[in-house]
Protein backbone atom coordinates (compact mmCIF):
# COMPACT_ATOMS: atom_id res chain seq x y z
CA UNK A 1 -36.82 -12.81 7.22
CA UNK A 2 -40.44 -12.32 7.35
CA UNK A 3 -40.43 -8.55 8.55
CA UNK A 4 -38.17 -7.75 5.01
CA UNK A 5 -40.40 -6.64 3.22
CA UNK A 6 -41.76 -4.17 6.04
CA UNK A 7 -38.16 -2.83 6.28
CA UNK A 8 -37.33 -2.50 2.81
CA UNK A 9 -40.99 -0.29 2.39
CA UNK A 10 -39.89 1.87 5.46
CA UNK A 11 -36.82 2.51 3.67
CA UNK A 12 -38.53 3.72 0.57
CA UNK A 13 -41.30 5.82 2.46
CA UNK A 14 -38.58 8.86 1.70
CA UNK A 15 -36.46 7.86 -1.78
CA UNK A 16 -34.53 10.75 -1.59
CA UNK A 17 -33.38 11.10 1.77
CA UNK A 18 -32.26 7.17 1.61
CA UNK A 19 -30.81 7.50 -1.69
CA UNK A 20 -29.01 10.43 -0.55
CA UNK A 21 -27.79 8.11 2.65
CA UNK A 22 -26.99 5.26 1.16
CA UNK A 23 -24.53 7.33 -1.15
CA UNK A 24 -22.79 9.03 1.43
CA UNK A 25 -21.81 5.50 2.97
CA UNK A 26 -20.83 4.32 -0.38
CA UNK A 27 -18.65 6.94 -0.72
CA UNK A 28 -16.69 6.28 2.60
CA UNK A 29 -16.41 3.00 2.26
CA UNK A 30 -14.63 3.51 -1.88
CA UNK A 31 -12.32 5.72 0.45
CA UNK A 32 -11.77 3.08 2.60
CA UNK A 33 -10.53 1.29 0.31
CA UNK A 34 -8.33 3.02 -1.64
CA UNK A 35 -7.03 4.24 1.94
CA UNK A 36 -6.72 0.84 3.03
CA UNK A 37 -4.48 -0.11 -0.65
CA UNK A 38 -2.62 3.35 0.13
CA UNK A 39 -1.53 1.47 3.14
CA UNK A 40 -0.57 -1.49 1.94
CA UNK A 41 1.95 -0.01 -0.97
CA UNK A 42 3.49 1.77 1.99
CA UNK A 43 3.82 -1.07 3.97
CA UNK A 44 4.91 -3.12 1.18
CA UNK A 45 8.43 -3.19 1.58
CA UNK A 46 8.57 -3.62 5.04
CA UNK A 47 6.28 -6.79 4.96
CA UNK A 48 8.85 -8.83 2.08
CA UNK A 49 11.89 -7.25 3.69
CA UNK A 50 14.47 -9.93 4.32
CA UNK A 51 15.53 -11.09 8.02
CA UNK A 52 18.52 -11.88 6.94
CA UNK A 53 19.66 -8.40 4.92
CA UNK A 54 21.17 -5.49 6.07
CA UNK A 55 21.62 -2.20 4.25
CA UNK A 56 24.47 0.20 4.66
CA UNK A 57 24.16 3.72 3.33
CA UNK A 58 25.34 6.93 4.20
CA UNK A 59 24.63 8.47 7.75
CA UNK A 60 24.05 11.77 6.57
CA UNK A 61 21.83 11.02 3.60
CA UNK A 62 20.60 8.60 1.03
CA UNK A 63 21.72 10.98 -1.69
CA UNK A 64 24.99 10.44 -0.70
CA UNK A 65 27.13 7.90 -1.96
CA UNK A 66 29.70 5.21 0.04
CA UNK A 67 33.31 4.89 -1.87
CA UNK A 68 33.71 1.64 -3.34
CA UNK A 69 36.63 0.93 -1.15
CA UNK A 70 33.80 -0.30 1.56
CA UNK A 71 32.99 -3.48 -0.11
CA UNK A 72 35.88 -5.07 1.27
CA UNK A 73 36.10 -3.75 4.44
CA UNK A 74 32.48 -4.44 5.32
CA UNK A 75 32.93 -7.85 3.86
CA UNK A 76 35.02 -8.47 6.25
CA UNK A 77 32.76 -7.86 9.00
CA UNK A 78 32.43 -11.05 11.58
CA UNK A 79 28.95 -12.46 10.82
CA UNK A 80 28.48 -10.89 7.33
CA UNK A 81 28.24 -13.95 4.86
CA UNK A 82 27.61 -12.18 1.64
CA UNK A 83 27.74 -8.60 0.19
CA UNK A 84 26.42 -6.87 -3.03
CA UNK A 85 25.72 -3.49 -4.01
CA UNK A 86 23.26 -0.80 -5.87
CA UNK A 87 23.51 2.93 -7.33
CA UNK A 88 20.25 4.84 -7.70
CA UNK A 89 20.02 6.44 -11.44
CA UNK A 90 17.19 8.50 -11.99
CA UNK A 91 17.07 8.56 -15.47
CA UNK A 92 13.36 9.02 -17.61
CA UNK A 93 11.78 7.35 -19.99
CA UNK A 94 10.18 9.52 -22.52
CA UNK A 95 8.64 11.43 -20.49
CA UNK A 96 9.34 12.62 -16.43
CA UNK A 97 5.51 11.66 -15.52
CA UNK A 98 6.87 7.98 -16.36
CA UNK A 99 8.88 7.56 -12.96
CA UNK A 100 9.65 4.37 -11.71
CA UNK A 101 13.18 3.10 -9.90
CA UNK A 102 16.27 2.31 -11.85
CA UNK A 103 19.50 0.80 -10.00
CA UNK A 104 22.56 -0.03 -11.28
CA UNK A 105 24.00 -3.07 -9.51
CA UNK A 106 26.72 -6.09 -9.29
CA UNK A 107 24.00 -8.51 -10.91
CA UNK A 108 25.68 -11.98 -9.86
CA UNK A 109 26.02 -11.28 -6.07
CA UNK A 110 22.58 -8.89 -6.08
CA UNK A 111 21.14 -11.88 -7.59
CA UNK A 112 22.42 -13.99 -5.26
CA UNK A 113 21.57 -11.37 -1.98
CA UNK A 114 17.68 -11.14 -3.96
CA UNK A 115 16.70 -14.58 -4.90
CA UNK A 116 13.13 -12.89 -5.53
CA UNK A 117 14.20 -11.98 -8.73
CA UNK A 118 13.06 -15.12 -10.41
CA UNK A 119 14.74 -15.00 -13.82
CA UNK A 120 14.91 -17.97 -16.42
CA UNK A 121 18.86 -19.41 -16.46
CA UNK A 122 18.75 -17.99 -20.05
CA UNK A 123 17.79 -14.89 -19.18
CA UNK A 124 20.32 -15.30 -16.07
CA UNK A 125 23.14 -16.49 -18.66
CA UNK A 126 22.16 -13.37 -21.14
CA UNK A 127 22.45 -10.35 -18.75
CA UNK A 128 25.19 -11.60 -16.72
CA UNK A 129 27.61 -11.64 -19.87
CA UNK A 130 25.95 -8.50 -21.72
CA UNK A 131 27.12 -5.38 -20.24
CA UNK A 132 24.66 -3.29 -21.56
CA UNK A 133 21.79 -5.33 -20.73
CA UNK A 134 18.71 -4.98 -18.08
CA UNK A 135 16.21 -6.99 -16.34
CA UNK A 136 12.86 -5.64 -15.58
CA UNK A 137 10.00 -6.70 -13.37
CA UNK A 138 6.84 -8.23 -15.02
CA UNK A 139 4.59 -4.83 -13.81
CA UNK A 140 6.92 -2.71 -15.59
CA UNK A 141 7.05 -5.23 -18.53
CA UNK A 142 3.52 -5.14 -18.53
CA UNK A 143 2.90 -1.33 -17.88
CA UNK A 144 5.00 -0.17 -20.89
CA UNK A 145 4.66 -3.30 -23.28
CA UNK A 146 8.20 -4.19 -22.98
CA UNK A 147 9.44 -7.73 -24.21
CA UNK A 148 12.84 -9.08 -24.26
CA UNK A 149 14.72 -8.04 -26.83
CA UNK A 150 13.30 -4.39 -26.78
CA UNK A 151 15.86 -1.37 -26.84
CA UNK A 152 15.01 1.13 -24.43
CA UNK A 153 16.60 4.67 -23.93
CA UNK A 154 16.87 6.48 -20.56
CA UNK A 155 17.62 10.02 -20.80
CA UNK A 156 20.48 10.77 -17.63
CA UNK A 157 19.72 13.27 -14.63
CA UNK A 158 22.35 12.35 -12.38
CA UNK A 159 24.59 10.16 -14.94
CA UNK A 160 25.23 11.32 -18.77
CA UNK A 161 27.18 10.39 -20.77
CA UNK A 162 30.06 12.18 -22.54
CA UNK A 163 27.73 13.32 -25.78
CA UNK A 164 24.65 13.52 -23.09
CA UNK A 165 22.64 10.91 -25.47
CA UNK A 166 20.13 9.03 -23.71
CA UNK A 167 21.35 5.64 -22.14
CA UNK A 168 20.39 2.61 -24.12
CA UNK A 169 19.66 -0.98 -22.88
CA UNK A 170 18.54 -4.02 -24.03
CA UNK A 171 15.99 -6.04 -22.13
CA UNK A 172 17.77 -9.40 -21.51
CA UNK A 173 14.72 -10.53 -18.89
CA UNK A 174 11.88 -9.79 -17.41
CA UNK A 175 11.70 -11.25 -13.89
CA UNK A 176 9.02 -12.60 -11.61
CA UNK A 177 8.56 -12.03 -8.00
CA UNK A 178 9.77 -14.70 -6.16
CA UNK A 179 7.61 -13.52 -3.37
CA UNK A 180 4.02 -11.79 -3.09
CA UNK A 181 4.56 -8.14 -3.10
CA UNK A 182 7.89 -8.11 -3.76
CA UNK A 183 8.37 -4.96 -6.27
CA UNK A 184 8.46 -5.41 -9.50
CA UNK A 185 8.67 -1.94 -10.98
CA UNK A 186 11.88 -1.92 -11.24
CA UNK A 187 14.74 -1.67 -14.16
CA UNK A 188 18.18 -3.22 -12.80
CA UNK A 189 21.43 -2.87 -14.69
CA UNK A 190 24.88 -3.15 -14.77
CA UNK A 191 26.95 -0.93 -12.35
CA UNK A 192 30.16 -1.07 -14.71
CA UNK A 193 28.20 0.40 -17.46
CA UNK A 194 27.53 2.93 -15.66
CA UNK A 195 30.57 3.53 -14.27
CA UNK A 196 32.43 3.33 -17.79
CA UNK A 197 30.20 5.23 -19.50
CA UNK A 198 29.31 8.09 -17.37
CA UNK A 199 30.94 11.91 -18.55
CA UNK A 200 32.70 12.45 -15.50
CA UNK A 201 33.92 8.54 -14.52
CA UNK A 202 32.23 8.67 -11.41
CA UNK A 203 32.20 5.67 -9.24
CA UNK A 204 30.48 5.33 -5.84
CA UNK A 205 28.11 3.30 -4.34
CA UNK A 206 24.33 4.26 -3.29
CA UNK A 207 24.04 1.37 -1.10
CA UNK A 208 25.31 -1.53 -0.20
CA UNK A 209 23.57 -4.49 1.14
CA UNK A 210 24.61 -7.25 3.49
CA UNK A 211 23.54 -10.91 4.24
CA UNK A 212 24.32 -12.28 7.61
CA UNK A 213 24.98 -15.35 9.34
CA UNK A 214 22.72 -15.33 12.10
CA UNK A 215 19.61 -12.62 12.18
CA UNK A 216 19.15 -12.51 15.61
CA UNK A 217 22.88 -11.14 15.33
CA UNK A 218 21.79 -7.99 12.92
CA UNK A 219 22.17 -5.50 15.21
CA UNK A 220 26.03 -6.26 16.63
CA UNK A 221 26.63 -6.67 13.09
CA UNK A 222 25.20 -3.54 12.14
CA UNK A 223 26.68 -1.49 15.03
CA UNK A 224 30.08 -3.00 13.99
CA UNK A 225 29.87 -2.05 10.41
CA UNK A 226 28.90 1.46 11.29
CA UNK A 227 32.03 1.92 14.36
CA UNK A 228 34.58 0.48 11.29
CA UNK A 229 33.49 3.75 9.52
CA UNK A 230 33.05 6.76 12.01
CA UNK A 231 34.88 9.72 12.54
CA UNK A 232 35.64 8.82 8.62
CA UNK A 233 34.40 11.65 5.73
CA UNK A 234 31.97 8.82 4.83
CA UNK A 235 30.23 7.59 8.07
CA UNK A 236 27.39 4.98 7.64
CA UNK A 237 24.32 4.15 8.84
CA UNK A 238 23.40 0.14 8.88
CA UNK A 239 19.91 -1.08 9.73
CA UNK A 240 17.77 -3.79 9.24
CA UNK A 241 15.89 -3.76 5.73
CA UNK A 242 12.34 -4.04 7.25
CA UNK A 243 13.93 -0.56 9.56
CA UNK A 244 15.25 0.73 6.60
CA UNK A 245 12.24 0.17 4.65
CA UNK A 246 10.08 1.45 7.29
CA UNK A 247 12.54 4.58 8.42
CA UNK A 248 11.61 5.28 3.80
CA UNK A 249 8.04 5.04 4.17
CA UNK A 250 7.84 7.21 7.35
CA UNK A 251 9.58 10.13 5.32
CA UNK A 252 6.38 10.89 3.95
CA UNK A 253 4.88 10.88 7.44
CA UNK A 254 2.82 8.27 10.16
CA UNK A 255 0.72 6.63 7.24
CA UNK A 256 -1.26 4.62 9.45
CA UNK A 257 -1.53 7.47 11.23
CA UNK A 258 -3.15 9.54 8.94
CA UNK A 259 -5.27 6.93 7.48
CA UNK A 260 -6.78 6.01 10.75
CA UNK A 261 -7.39 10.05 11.52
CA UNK A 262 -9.10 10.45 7.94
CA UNK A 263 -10.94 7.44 8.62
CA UNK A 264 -12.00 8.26 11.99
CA UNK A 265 -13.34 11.57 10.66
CA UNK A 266 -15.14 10.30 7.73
CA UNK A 267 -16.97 6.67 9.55
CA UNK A 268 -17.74 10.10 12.33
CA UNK A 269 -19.39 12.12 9.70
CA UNK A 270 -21.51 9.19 8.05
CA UNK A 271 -22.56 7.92 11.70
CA UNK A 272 -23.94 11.18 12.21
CA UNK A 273 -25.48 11.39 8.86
CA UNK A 274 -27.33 7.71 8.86
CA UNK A 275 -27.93 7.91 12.61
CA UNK A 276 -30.20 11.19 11.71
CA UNK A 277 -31.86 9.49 8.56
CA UNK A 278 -32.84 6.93 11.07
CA UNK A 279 -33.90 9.29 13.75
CA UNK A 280 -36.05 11.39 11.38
CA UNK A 281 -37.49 8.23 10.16
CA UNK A 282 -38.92 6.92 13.52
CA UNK A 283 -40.06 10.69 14.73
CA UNK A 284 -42.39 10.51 11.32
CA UNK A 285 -43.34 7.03 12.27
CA UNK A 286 -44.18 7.47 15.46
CA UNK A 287 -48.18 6.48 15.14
CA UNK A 288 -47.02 4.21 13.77
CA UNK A 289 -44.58 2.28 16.01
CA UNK A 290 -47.90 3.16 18.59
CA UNK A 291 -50.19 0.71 16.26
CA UNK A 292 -47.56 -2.03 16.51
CA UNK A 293 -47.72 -2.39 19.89
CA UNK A 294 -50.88 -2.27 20.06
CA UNK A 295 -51.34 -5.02 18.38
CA UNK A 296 -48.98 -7.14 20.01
CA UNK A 297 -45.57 -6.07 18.93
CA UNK A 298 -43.15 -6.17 22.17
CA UNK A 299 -40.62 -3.57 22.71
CA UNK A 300 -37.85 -6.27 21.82
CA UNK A 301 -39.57 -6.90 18.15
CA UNK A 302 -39.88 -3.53 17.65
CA UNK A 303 -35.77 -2.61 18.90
CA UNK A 304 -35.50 -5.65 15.95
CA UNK A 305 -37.17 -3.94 13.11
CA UNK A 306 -35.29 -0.80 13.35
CA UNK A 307 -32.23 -2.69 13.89
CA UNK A 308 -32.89 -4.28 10.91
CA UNK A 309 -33.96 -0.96 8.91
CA UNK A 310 -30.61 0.36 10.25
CA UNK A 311 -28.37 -2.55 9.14
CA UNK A 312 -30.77 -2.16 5.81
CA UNK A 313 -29.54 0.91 5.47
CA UNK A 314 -25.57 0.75 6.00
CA UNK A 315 -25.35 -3.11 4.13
CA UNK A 316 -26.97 -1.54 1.05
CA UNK A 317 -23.70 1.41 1.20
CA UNK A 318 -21.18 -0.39 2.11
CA UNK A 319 -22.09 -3.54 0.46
CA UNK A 320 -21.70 -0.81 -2.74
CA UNK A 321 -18.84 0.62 -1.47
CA UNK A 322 -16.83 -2.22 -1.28
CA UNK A 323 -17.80 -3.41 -4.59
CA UNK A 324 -16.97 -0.20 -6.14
CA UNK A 325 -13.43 -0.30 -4.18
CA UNK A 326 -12.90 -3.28 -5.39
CA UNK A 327 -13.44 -2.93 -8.74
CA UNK A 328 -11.49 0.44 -8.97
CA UNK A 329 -8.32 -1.21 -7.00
CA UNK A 330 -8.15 -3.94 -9.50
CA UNK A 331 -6.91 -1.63 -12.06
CA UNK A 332 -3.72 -1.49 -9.76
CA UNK A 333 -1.30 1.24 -9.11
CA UNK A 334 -3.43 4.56 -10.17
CA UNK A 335 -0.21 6.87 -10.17
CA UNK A 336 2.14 5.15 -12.39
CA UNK A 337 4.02 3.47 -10.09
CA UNK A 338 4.79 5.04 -7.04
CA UNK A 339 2.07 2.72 -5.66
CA UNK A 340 4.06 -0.48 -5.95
CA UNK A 341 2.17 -2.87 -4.49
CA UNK A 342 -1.76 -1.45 -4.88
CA UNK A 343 -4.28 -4.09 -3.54
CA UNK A 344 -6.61 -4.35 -0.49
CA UNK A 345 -5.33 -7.59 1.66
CA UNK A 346 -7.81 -9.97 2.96
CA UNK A 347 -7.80 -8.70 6.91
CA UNK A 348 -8.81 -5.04 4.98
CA UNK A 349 -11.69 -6.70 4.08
CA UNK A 350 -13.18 -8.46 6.91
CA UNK A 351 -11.94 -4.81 8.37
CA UNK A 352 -14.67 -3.35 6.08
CA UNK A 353 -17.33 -5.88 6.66
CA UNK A 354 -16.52 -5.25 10.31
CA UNK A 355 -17.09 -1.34 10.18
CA UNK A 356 -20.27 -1.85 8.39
CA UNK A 357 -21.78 -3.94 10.91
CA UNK A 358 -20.17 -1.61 13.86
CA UNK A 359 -22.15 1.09 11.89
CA UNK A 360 -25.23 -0.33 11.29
CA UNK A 361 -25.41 -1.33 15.00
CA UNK A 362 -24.60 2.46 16.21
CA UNK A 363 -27.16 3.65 13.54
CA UNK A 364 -29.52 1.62 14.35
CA UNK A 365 -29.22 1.55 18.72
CA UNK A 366 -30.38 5.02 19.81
CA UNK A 367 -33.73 5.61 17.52
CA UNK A 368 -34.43 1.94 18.65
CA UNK A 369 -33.95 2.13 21.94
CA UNK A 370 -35.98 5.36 21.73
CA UNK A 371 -38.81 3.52 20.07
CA UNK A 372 -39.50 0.91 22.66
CA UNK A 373 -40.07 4.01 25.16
CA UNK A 374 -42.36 4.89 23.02
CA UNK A 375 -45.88 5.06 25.53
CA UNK A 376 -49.02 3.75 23.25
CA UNK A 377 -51.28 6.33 24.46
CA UNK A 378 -48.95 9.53 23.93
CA UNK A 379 -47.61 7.67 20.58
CA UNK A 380 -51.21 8.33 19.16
CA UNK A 381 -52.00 11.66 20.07
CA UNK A 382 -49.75 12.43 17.01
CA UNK A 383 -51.87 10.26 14.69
């Protein structure tokens, strides 16, 4: 602790150059971290996804929609316990930059199928007997201002109905995850509404979704739901919901991949960038390195002081980095809600710390070991 105030002058010597440095790692490290929540929202789904729940859609497409007829015959599956069912809707509120996902569903059995949707047994009691009701999660709640009680109209892209007025519903509850990072952006309602009220009485089925007896049985299960359908105009495809989540957030391509690639290429860049402020700063201290020997400094102290200027260096960027990152993530989801579950977990973070010391340490290694080679006699000819 001593040899802290040495470093922190060294650092100084240049203000600009080390400014300039310690900006640069800031910088990567606020992209870290937003890269890092990126991840997590992708992930999200996968990570709260149900051992015990299959999903059934259609083979071709998600698009398309399964005939209602199915919910019988794949209730009748051996090792299928319970069965419920959703319908994507798509319709906006207000405006289209206010996305987030709308389902119409069976509420009693999706209710039973989801018991993360933690709803009061009023607000239970209210939606189940109003047709025309919704529930909505607490971040959409939240987001929007909603309360229960409020009218809300969606305007129809897919469904409309026979005048092609907006859908109205009334919030009957606002539910709570019954799990961490289980998604609560979402607006469920009533699938015979929807049915009923659409213009042309269409009725199909986006989805349906399956609880089984034994989850170390889901894949006979699934293969047997899928051979009751082939070779039929409607042919389905039955996975797992942590597959099924993970086959959705793969559409948009190897996220982890691509994070770790960015990554790599940025935490490349900066260890180029501090490893030549450090290397500049010991060629223009060179004399000086000479006069600590001489008086007594050995070449292990000396490796120790630029260590230390180096982990100086990267602590004071990253340690702002991080801050920053942290900070800025707390707002939450910074796209409206196609981020559903924006936060940095705890392993991120030790991640972070880690990467900063790993830098600091490659920063620091090659001007240091080039310092204790330093000779005393050549050192000072540069004086």
């Amino acid at each position: 602790m001593k040899y802290l105030p040495f470093v922190w002058k060294n650092l100084f010597r240049r203000k600009t150059r080390t400014f300039f440095t310690v900006g640069s790692i800031a910088v990567a490290f606020i992209l870290f971290v937003y890269l890092m929540a990126v991840r997590q929202s992708f992930s999200m789904g996968v990570s709260v996804a149900g051992a015990d729940r299959l999903l059934v859609s259609h083979k071709v497409s998600l698009i398309q929609p399964l005939p209602e007829s199915y919910l019988g015959r794949i209730a009748a599956v051996d090792g299928v316990t319970d069965i419920s069912f959703s319908q994507w809707f798509g319709g906006i509120y207000q405006d289209a930059r206010n996305f987030f996902p709308q389902f119409a569903v069976d509420p009693e059995s999706y209710l039973r199928l989801y018991p993360e949707i933690v709803l009061t047994d009023d607000e239970r009691d209210t939606w189940l007997s109003n047709r025309a009701g919704a529930i909505v999660g607490r971040s959409l709640a939240d987001r929007f201002g909603w309360e229960v009680g409020d009218r809300i109209p969606l305007q129809g892209t897919i469904f409309r109905t026979a005048n092609d007025a907006p859908w109205e519903f009334t919030i009957d509850g606002i539910f709570e995850p019954g799990e961490e990072g289980f998604d609560t952006q979402i607006l469920y309602f009533h699938y015979d509404y929807l049915a009923e009220a659409n213009s042309l009485g269409v009725r199909s089925v986006g989805q349906y979704v399956i609880r089984v007896e034994d989850p170390d049985a889901a894949d006979a299960i699934a293969a047997a739901v899928d051979a009751r359908f082939a070779n039929s105009p409607a042919e389905t495809k039955t996975s797992t919901e942590s597959a099924f989540a993970q086959a959705f957030a793969n559409q948009a391509g190897n996220i982890g991949a691509i994070i770790t690639a960015v990554l790599g290429a940025v935490f490349f860049t900066i260890l180029v960038i501090a490893g030549n402020t450090m290397a500049q700063a010991i060629r223009e201290r060179t004399s000086e390195l000479a006069v600590l020997k001489t008086l007594g400094f050995t070449d292990r102290k000396v490796l120790m002081l630029v260590l230390l200027e180096s982990f100086a260096l990267v602590a004071a960027g990253s340690g702002l980095g991080l801050g920053l990152g942290y900070l800025l993530t707390r707002g939450g989801d910074p796209t409206g809600g196609f981020l559903q579950d924006f936060h940095v977990p705890p392993g991120d973070w030790v991640l972070g710390m880690a990467l900063a010391a790993g830098l600091g340490l490659l920063t620091g290694i090659l001007p240091g070991v080039h310092a204790t080679r330093l000779r005393i006699v050549n050192a000072l000819r540069k004086v």
